[in-house]
Protein backbone atom coordinates (compact mmCIF):
# COMPACT_ATOMS: atom_id res chain seq x y z
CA UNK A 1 55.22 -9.79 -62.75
CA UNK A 2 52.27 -7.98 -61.97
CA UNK A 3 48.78 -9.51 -62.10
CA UNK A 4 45.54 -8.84 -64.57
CA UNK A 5 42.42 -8.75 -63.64
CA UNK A 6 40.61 -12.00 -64.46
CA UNK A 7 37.73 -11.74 -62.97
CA UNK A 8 34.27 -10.09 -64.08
CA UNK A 9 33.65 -8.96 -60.76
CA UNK A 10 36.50 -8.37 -57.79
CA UNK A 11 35.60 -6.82 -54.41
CA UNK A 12 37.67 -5.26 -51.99
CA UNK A 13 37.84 -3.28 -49.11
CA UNK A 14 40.18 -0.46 -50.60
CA UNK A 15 40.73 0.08 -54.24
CA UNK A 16 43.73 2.34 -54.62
CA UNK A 17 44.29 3.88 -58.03
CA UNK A 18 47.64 5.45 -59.42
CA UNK A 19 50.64 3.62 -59.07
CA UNK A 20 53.40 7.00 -58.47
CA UNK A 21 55.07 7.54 -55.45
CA UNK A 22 51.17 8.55 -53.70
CA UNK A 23 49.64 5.21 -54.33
CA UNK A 24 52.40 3.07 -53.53
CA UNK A 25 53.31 4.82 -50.19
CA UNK A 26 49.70 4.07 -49.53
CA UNK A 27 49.51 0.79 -50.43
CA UNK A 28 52.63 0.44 -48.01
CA UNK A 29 50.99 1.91 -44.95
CA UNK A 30 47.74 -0.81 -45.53
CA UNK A 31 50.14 -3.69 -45.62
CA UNK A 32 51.94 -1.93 -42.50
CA UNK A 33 48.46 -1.93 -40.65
CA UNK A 34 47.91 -5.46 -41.48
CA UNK A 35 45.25 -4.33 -44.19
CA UNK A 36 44.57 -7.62 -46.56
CA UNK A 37 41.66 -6.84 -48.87
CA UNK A 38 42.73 -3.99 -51.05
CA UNK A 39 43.91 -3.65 -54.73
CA UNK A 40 45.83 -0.90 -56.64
CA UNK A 41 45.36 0.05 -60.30
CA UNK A 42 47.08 1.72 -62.96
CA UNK A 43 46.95 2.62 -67.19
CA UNK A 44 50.69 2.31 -67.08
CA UNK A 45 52.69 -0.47 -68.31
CA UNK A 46 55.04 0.04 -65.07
CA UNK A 47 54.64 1.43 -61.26
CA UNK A 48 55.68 4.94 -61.35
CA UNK A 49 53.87 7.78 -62.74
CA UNK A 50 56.04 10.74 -63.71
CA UNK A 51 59.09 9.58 -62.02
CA UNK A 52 59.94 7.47 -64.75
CA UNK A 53 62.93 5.64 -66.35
CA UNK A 54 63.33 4.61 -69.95
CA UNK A 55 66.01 2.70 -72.02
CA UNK A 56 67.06 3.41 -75.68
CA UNK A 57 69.93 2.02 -77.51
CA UNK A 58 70.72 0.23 -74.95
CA UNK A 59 71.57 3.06 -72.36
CA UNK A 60 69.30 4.62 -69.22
CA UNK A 61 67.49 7.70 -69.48
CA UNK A 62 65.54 9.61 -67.22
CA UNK A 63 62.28 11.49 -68.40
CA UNK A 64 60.00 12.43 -65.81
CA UNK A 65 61.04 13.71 -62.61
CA UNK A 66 64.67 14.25 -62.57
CA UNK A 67 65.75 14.41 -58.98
CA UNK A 68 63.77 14.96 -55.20
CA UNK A 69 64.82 16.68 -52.19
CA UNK A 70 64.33 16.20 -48.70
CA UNK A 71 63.01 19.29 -46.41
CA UNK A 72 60.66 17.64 -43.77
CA UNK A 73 61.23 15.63 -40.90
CA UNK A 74 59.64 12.65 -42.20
CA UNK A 75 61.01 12.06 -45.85
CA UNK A 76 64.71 12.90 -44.65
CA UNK A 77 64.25 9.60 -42.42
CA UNK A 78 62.84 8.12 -45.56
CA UNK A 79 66.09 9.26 -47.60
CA UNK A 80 68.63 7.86 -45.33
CA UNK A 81 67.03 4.58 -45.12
CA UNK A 82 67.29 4.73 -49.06
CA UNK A 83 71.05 5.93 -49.49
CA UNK A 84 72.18 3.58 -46.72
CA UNK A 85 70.03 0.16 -48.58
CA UNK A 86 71.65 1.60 -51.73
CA UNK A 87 68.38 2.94 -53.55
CA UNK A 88 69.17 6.41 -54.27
CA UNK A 89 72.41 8.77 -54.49
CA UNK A 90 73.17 12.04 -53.88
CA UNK A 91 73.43 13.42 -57.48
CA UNK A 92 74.40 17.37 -57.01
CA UNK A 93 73.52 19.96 -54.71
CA UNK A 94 72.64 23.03 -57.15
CA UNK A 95 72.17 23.55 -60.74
CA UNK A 96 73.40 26.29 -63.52
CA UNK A 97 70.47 28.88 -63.93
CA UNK A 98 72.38 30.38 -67.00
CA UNK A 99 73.43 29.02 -70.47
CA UNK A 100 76.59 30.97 -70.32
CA UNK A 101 79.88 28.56 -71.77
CA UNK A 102 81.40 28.65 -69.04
CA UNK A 103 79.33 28.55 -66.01
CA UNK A 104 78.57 26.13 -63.61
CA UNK A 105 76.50 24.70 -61.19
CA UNK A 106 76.14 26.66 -58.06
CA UNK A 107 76.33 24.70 -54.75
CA UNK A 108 73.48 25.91 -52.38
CA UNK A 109 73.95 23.00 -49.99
CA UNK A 110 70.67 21.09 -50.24
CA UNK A 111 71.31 17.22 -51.88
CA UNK A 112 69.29 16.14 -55.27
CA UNK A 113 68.83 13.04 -54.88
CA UNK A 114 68.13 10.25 -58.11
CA UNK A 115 67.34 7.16 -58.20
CA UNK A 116 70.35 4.33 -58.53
CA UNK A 117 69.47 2.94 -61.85
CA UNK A 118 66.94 5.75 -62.62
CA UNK A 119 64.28 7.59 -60.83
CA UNK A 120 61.49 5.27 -61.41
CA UNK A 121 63.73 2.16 -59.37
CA UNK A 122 62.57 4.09 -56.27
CA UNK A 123 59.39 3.43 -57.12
CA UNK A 124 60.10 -0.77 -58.24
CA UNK A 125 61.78 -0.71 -54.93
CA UNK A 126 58.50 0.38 -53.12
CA UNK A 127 56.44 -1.94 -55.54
CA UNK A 128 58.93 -4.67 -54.38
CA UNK A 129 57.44 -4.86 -50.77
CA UNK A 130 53.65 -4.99 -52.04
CA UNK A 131 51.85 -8.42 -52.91
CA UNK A 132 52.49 -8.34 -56.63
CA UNK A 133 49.06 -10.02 -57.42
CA UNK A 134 47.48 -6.91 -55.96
CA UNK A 135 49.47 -4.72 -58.04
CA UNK A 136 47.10 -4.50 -61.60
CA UNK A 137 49.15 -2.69 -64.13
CA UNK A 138 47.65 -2.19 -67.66
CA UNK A 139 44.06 -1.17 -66.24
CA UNK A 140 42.90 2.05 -67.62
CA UNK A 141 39.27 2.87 -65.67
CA UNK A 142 36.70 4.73 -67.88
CA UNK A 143 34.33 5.12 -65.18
CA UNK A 144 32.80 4.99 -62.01
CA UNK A 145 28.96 3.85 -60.72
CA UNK A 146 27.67 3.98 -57.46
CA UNK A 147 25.93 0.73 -56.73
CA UNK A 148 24.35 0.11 -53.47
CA UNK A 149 26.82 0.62 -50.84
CA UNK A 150 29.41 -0.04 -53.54
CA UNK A 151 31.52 2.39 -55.92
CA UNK A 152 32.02 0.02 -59.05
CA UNK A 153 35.43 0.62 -61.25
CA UNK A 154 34.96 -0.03 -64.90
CA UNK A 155 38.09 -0.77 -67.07
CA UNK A 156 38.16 -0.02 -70.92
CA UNK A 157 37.75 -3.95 -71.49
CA UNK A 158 34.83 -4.10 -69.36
CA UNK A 159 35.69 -5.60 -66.19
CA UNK A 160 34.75 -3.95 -63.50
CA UNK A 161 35.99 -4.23 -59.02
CA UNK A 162 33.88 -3.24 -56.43
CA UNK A 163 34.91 -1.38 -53.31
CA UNK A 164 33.44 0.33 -50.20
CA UNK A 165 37.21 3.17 -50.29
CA UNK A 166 38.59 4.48 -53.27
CA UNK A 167 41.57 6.62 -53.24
CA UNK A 168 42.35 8.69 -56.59
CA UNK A 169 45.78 9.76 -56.41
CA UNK A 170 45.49 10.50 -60.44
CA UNK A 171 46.20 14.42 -61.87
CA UNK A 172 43.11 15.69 -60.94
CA UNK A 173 41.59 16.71 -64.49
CA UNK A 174 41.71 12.95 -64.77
CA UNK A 175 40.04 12.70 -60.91
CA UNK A 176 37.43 15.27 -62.30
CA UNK A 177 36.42 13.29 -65.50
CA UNK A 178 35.80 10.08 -63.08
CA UNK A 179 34.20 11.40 -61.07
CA UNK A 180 31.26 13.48 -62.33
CA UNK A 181 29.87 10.24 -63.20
CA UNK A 182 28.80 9.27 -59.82
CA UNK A 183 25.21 10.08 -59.31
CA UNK A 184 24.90 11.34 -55.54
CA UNK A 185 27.81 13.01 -55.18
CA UNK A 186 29.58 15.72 -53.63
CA UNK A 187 28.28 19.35 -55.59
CA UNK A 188 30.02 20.36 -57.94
CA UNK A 189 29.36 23.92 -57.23
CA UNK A 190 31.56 23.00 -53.65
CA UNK A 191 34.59 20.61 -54.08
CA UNK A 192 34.63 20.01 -57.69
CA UNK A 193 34.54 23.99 -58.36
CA UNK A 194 37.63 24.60 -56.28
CA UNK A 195 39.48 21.20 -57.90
CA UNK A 196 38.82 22.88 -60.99
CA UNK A 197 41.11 25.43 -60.64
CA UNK A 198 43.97 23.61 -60.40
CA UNK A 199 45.98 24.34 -63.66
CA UNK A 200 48.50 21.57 -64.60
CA UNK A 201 51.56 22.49 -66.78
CA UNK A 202 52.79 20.02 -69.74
CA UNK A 203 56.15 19.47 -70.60
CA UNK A 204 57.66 17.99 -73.79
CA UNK A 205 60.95 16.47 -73.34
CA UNK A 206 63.69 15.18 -75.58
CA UNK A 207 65.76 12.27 -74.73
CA UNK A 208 68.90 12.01 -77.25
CA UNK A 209 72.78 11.07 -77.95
CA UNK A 210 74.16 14.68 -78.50
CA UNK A 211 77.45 14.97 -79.68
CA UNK A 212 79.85 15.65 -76.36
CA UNK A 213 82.36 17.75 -78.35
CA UNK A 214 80.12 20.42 -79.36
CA UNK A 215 77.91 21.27 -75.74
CA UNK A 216 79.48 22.68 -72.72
CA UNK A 217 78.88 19.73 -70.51
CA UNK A 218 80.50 21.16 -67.61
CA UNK A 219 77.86 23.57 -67.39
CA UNK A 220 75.08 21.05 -65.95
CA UNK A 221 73.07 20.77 -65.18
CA UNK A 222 71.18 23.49 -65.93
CA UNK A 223 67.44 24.60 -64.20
CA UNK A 224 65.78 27.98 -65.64
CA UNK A 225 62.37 27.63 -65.56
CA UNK A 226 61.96 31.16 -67.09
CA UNK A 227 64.05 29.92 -70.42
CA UNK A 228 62.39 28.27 -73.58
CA UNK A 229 64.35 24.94 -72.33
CA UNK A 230 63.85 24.83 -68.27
CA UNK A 231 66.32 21.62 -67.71
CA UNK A 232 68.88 20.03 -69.11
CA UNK A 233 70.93 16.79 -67.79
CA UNK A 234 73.19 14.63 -69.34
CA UNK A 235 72.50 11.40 -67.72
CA UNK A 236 76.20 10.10 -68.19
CA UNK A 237 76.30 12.43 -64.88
CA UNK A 238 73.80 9.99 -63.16
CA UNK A 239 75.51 6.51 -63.82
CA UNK A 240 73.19 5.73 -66.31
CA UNK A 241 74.66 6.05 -69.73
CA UNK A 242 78.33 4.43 -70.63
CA UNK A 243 78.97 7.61 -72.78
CA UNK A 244 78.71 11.41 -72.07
CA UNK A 245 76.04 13.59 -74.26
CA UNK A 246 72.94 11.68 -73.08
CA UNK A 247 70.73 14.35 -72.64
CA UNK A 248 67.44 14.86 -70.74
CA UNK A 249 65.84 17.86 -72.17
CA UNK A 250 62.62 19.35 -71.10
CA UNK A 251 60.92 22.60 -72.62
CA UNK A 252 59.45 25.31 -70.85
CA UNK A 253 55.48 25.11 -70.06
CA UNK A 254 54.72 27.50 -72.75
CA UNK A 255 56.97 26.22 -74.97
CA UNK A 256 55.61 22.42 -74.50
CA UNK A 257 52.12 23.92 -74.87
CA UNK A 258 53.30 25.23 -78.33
CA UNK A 259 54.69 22.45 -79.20
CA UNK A 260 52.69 19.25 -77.71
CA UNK A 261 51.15 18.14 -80.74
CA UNK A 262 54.24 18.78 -83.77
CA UNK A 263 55.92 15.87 -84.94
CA UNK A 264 58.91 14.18 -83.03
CA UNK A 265 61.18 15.36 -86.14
CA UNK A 266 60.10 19.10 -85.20
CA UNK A 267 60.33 18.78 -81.77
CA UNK A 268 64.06 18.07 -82.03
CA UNK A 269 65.04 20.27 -84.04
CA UNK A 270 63.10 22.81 -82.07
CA UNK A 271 65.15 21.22 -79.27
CA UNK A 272 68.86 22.11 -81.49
CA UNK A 273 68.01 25.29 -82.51
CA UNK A 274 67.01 26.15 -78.84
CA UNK A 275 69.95 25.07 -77.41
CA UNK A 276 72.44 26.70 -80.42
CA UNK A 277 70.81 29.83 -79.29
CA UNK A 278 70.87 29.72 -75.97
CA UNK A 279 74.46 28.42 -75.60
CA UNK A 280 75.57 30.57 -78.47
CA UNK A 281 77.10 28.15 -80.42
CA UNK A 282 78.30 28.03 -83.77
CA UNK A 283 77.11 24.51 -84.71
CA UNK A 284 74.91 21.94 -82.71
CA UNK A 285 74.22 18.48 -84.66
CA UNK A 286 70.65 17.00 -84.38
CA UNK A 287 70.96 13.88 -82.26
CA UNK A 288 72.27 10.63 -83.65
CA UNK A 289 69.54 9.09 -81.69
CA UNK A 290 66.49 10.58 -79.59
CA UNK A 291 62.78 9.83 -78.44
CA UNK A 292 60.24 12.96 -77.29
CA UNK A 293 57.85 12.45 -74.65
CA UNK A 294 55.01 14.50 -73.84
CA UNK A 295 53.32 14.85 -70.34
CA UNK A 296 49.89 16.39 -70.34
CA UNK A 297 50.12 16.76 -66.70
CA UNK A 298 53.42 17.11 -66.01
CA UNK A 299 53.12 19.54 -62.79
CA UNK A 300 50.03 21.35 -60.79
CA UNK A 301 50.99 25.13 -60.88
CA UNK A 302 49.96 25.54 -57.57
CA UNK A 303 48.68 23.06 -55.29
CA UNK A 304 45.83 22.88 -52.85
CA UNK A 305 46.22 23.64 -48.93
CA UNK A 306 44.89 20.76 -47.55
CA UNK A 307 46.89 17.28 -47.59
CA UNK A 308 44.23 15.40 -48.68
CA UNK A 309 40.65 15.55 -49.82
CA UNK A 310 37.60 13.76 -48.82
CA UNK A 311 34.85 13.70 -51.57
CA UNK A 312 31.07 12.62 -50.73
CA UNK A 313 29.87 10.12 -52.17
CA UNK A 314 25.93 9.10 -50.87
CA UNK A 315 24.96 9.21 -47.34
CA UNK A 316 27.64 9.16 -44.40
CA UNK A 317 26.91 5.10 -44.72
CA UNK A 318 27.80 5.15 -48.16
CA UNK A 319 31.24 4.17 -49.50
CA UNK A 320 34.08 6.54 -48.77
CA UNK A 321 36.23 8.61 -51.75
CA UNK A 322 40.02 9.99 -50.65
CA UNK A 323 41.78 12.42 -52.94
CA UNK A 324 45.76 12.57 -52.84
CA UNK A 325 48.45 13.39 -54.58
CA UNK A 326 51.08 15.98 -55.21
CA UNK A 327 48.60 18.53 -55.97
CA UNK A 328 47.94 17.83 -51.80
CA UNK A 329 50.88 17.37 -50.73
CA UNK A 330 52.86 20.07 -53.32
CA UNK A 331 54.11 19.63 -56.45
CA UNK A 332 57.26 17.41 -55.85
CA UNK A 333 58.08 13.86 -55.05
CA UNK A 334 58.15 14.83 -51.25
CA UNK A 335 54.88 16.42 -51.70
CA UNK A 336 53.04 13.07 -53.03
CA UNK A 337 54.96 11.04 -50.21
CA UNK A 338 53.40 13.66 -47.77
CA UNK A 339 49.69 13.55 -49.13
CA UNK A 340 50.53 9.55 -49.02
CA UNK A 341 51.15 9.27 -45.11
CA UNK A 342 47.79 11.79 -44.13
CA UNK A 343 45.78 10.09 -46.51
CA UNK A 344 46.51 6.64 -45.34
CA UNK A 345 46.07 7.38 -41.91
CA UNK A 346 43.02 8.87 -42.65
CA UNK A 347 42.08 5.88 -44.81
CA UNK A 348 43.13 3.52 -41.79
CA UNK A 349 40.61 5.52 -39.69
CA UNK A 350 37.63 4.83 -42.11
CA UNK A 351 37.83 0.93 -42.58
């Protein structure tokens, strides 16, 4: 069980916040380098972010990121130490790009991997190796001062840490909003200008008990980010649900956008009609049982060259602001690992 902050006032030496693949790799590295005095902080009621896992009925479902692959050096040796402690599986190595009856997933030789138990136990695995009292879940920060030699963290109840190196690994809209409160720093005209222009895309997706006998199951799953529905799992296929029809859906970016603010009730049977079309079916049931979630920032459209960002903050004496993430790093769950390792050692330089 993760802690809450008591305290009026808590000071560290590194305040990491975002609790997604990015912050906890970072966290990692600190406790690697023998780092002590540091804290990490997230609005969520779990560790995780996007890559996230959620339960209903009684059965596993994931909702966020559905899979990650391995191209670099560095995350493959990260993989294999997961598959051989039993932490992820191999789940397929291509998808369908059609909704044709009777096609099927093409095999282009790279492995998906998942998560055993759902995408966001990768993450509880990593959270698993971090001193839980210095894991603060439930903490959403509404704004940042610049004290002194200090950058001081304000939650929405009030209670504010103190810390000389702050890492954001948040979308960076939300980075943005935090930080143009900080008197003294970096111009906005500079950094903030060219953070700006990072476009995130939303995505609204459907989690439901479809019934089996009237989709073509055999044909995912499916990834077509040009269609009105982009992907489609059934998580049966993943180990996670006891029966088959358990369906992952997520709409297209311009389709979420259209329909990020309708009612649950319209969002799935946006979702039916979608797929009756698409699959060209003569009858598709709504499902017996289904929950929508909606991600504001579900994926940067394109991502930023560097791996990480430093942001000024005050003289070069002054406390030091680190930028990560998977808008770094690129827009995957290897790309926030990847902003995670430069960042840290960066960080590890600094303090």
């Amino acid at each position: 069980m993760q802690a809450t902050v008591k305290d009026p006032e808590i000071a560290v030496d590194v305040l990491v916040l975002g609790a997604g693949m990015c912050g906890l790799v970072i966290a990692q590295e600190l406790v690697n380098a023998g780092q002590k005095s540091w804290l990490m902080m997230d609005k969520g009621r779990s560790v995780g972010g996007r890559m996230a896992t959620r339960r209903i009925d009684g059965q596993t479902f994931d909702h966020g990121a559905q899979f990650f692959t391995a191209r670099s050096s560095k995350f493959k040796q990260v993989a294999e130490a997961w598959l051989k402690d039993g932490i992820i599986k191999e789940w397929t190595r291509g998808f369908n790009h059609n909704f044709h009856l009777h096609a099927h997933p093409i095999n282009d030789g790279h492995p998906r991997y998942i998560g055993v138990g759902g995408m966001n136990q990768i993450c509880r695995h990593l959270a698993s190796k971090l001193p839980a009292d210095q894991v603060l879940l439930n903490q959403k920060i509404v704004g940042i001062e610049l004290i002194r030699d200090f950058l001081i963290l304000r939650s929405e109840d009030g209670r504010g840490v103190a810390t000389k190196s702050l890492v954001l690994t948040t979308p960076i809209p939300q980075t943005l909003e935090l930080l143009k409160s900080i008197a003294g720093a970096e111009d906005p005209n500079t950094v903030a200008a060219e953070l700006a222009k990072v476009i995130y895309d939303p995505c609204v997706a459907l989690m439901g008990f479809f019934d089996a006998e009237e989709l073509p199951l055999d044909a995912l799953p499916i990834q077509s980010p040009e269609a009105v529905i982009s992907f489609i799992a059934d998580n049966y296929s993943k180990g996670l649900t006891s029966e088959k029809g358990a369906l992952t859906v997520h709409l297209s970016a311009e389709a979420s956008r259209g329909m990020f603010t309708a009612h649950d009730q319209v969002i799935a049977g946006y979702v039916c009609h979608q797929l009756k079309q698409l699959f060209g079916l003569k009858k598709i049931s709504m499902p017996k049982s289904y929950e929508i979630q909606r991600w504001r920032y579900a994926a940067p459209q394109s991502g930023l060259q560097s791996t990480y960002l430093d942001w000024a903050c005050g003289d070069s004496s002054g406390p030091s602001i680190l930028l990560a993430g998977e808008a770094f790093g690129g827009p995957k769950i290897e790309g926030a690992f990847l902003s995670a390792q430069a960042a840290a050692q960066r960080l590890l330089g600094q303090i």
